[in-house]
Protein backbone atom coordinates (compact mmCIF):
# COMPACT_ATOMS: atom_id res chain seq x y z
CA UNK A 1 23.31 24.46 -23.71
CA UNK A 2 19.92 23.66 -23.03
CA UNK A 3 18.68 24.30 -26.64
CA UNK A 4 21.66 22.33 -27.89
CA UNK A 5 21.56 19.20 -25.51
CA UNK A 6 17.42 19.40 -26.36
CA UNK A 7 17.75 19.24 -30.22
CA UNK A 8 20.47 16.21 -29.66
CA UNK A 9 18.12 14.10 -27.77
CA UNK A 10 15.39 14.97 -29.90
CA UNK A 11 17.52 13.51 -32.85
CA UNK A 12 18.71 10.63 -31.29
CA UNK A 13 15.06 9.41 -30.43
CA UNK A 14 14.20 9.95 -34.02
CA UNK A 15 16.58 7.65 -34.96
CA UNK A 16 15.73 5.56 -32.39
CA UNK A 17 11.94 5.70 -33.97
CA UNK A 18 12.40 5.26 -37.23
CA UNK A 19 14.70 2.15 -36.61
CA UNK A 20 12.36 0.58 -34.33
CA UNK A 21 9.55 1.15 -36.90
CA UNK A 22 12.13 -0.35 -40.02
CA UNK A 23 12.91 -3.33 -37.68
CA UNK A 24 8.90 -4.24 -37.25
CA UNK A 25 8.23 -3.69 -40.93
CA UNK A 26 11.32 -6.15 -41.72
CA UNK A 27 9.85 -9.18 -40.14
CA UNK A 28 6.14 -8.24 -39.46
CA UNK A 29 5.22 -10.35 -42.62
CA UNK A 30 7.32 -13.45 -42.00
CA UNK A 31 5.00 -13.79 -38.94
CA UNK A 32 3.36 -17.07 -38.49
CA UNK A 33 1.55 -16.09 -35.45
CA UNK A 34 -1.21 -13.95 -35.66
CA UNK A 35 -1.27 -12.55 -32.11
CA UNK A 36 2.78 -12.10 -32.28
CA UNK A 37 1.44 -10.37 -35.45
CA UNK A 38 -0.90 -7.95 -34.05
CA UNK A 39 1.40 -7.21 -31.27
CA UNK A 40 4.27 -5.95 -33.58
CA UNK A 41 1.49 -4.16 -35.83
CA UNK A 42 0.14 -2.49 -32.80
CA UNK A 43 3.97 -1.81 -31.65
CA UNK A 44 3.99 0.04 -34.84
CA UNK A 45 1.24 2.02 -34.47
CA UNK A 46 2.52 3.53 -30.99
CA UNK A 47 5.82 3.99 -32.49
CA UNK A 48 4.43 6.49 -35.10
CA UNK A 49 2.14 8.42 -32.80
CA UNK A 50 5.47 9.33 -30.51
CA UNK A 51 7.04 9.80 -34.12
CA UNK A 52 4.27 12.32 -34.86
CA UNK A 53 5.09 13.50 -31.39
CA UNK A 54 8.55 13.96 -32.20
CA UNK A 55 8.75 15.70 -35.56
CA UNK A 56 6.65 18.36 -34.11
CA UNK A 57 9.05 19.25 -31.19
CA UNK A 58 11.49 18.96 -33.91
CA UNK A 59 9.54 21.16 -36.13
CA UNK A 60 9.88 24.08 -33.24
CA UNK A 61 13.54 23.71 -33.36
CA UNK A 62 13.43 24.07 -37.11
CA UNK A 63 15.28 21.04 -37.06
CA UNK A 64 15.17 17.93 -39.61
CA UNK A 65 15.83 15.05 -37.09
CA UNK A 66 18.73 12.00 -38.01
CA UNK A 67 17.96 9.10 -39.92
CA UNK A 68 19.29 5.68 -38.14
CA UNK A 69 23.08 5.11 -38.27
CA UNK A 70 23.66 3.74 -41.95
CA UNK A 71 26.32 0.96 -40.80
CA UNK A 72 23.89 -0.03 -37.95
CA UNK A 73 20.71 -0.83 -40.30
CA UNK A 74 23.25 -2.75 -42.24
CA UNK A 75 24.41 -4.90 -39.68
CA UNK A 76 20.80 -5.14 -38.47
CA UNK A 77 19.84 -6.53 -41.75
CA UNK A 78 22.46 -8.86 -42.35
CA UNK A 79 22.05 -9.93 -38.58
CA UNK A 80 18.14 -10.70 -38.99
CA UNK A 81 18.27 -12.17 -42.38
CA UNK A 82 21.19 -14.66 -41.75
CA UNK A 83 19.46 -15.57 -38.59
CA UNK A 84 16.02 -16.04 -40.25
CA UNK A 85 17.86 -18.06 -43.13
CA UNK A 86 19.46 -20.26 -40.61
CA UNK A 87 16.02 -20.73 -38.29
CA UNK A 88 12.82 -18.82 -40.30
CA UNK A 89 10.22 -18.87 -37.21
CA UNK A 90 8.53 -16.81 -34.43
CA UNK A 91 10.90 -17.48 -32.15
CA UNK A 92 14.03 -16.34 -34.14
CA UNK A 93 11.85 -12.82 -34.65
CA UNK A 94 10.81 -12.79 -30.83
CA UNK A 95 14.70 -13.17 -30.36
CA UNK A 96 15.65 -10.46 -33.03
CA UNK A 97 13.19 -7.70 -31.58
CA UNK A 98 14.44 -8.58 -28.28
CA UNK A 99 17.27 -8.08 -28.49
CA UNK A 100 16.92 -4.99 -30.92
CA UNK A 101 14.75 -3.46 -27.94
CA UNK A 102 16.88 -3.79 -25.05
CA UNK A 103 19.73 -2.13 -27.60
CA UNK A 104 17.58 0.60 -28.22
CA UNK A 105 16.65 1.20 -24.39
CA UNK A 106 21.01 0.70 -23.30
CA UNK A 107 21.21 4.21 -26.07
CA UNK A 108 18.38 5.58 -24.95
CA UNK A 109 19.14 5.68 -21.40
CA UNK A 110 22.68 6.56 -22.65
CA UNK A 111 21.39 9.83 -24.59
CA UNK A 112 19.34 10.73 -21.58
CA UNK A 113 22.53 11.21 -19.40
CA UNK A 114 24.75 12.66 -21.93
CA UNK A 115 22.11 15.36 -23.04
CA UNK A 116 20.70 16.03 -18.87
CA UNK A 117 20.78 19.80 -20.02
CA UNK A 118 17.89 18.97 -22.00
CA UNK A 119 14.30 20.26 -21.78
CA UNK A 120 11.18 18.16 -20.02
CA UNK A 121 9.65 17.81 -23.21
CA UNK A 122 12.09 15.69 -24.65
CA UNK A 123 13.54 13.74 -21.99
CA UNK A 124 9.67 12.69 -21.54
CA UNK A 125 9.67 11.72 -25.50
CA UNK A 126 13.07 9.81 -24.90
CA UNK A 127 11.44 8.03 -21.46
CA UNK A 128 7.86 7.44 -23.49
CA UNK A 129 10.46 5.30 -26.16
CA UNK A 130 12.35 3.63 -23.23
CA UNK A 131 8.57 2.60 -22.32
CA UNK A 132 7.52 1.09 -25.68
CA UNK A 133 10.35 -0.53 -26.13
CA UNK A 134 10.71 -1.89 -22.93
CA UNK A 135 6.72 -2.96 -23.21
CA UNK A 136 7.52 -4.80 -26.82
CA UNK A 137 10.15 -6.88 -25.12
CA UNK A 138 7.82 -7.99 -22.52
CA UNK A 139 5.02 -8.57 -24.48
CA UNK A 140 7.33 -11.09 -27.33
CA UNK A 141 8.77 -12.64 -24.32
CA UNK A 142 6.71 -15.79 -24.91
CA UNK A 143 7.16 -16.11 -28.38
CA UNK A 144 10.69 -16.51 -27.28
């Protein structure tokens, strides 16, 4: 059970990962603010040091990991890119990421409950996600 409830959470923060990372490299160029910029760049940058993190604890489980849910980026897509048709500025991103972090934190915390027979290794990568993506909301707050 352990082994099994491990190699779930593990996955789930993957996708959790890899959709953060798609969601920065989505908007990151239609930026006006530099310093928003830099924040979301270095927001990036943590993101794939826990995903480097990840795929090795992965790797010992000689398990692939799960790409984001393919109905999720969708709507995610169509969501930002209606909303930056209708209003193309910071503000409209700062909103976007917002609210695409506090979704990502509601699973996380989620996962973490329904996989508690998981190991300390990854419940501390799925808490160190919580963190960043908790920290990104804070720090766009006042681009909001």
């Amino acid at each position: 059970m352990i082994e099994q409830d491990t190699i779930r959470l593990l996955r789930e923060c993957d996708a959790g990962v890899k959709m953060g990372v798609e969601s920065i490299e989505e908007v990151v160029e239609k930026i006006q603010n530099e310093e928003f910029r830099q924040v979301l760049v270095e927001s990036r940058k943590h993101h794939d040091e826990l995903d480097q993190e990840l795929q090795q604890l992965l790797d010992q489980y000689q398990d692939e990991g799960k790409e984001p849910n393919p109905m999720l980026k969708g709507m995610s897509w169509v969501k930002t890119n209606a909303m930056l048709l209708i209003k193309p500025s910071d503000e409209t991103i700062a909103d976007l990421m917002t609210d695409g972090c506090n979704m990502g934190v509601k699973s996380l915390h989620k996962y973490l409950n329904q996989y508690r027979a998981a190991d300390n290794e990854s419940r501390k990568i799925a808490k160190k996600l919580i963190n960043l993506e908790q920290a990104l909301a804070v720090d766009i707050r006042h681009y909001l």
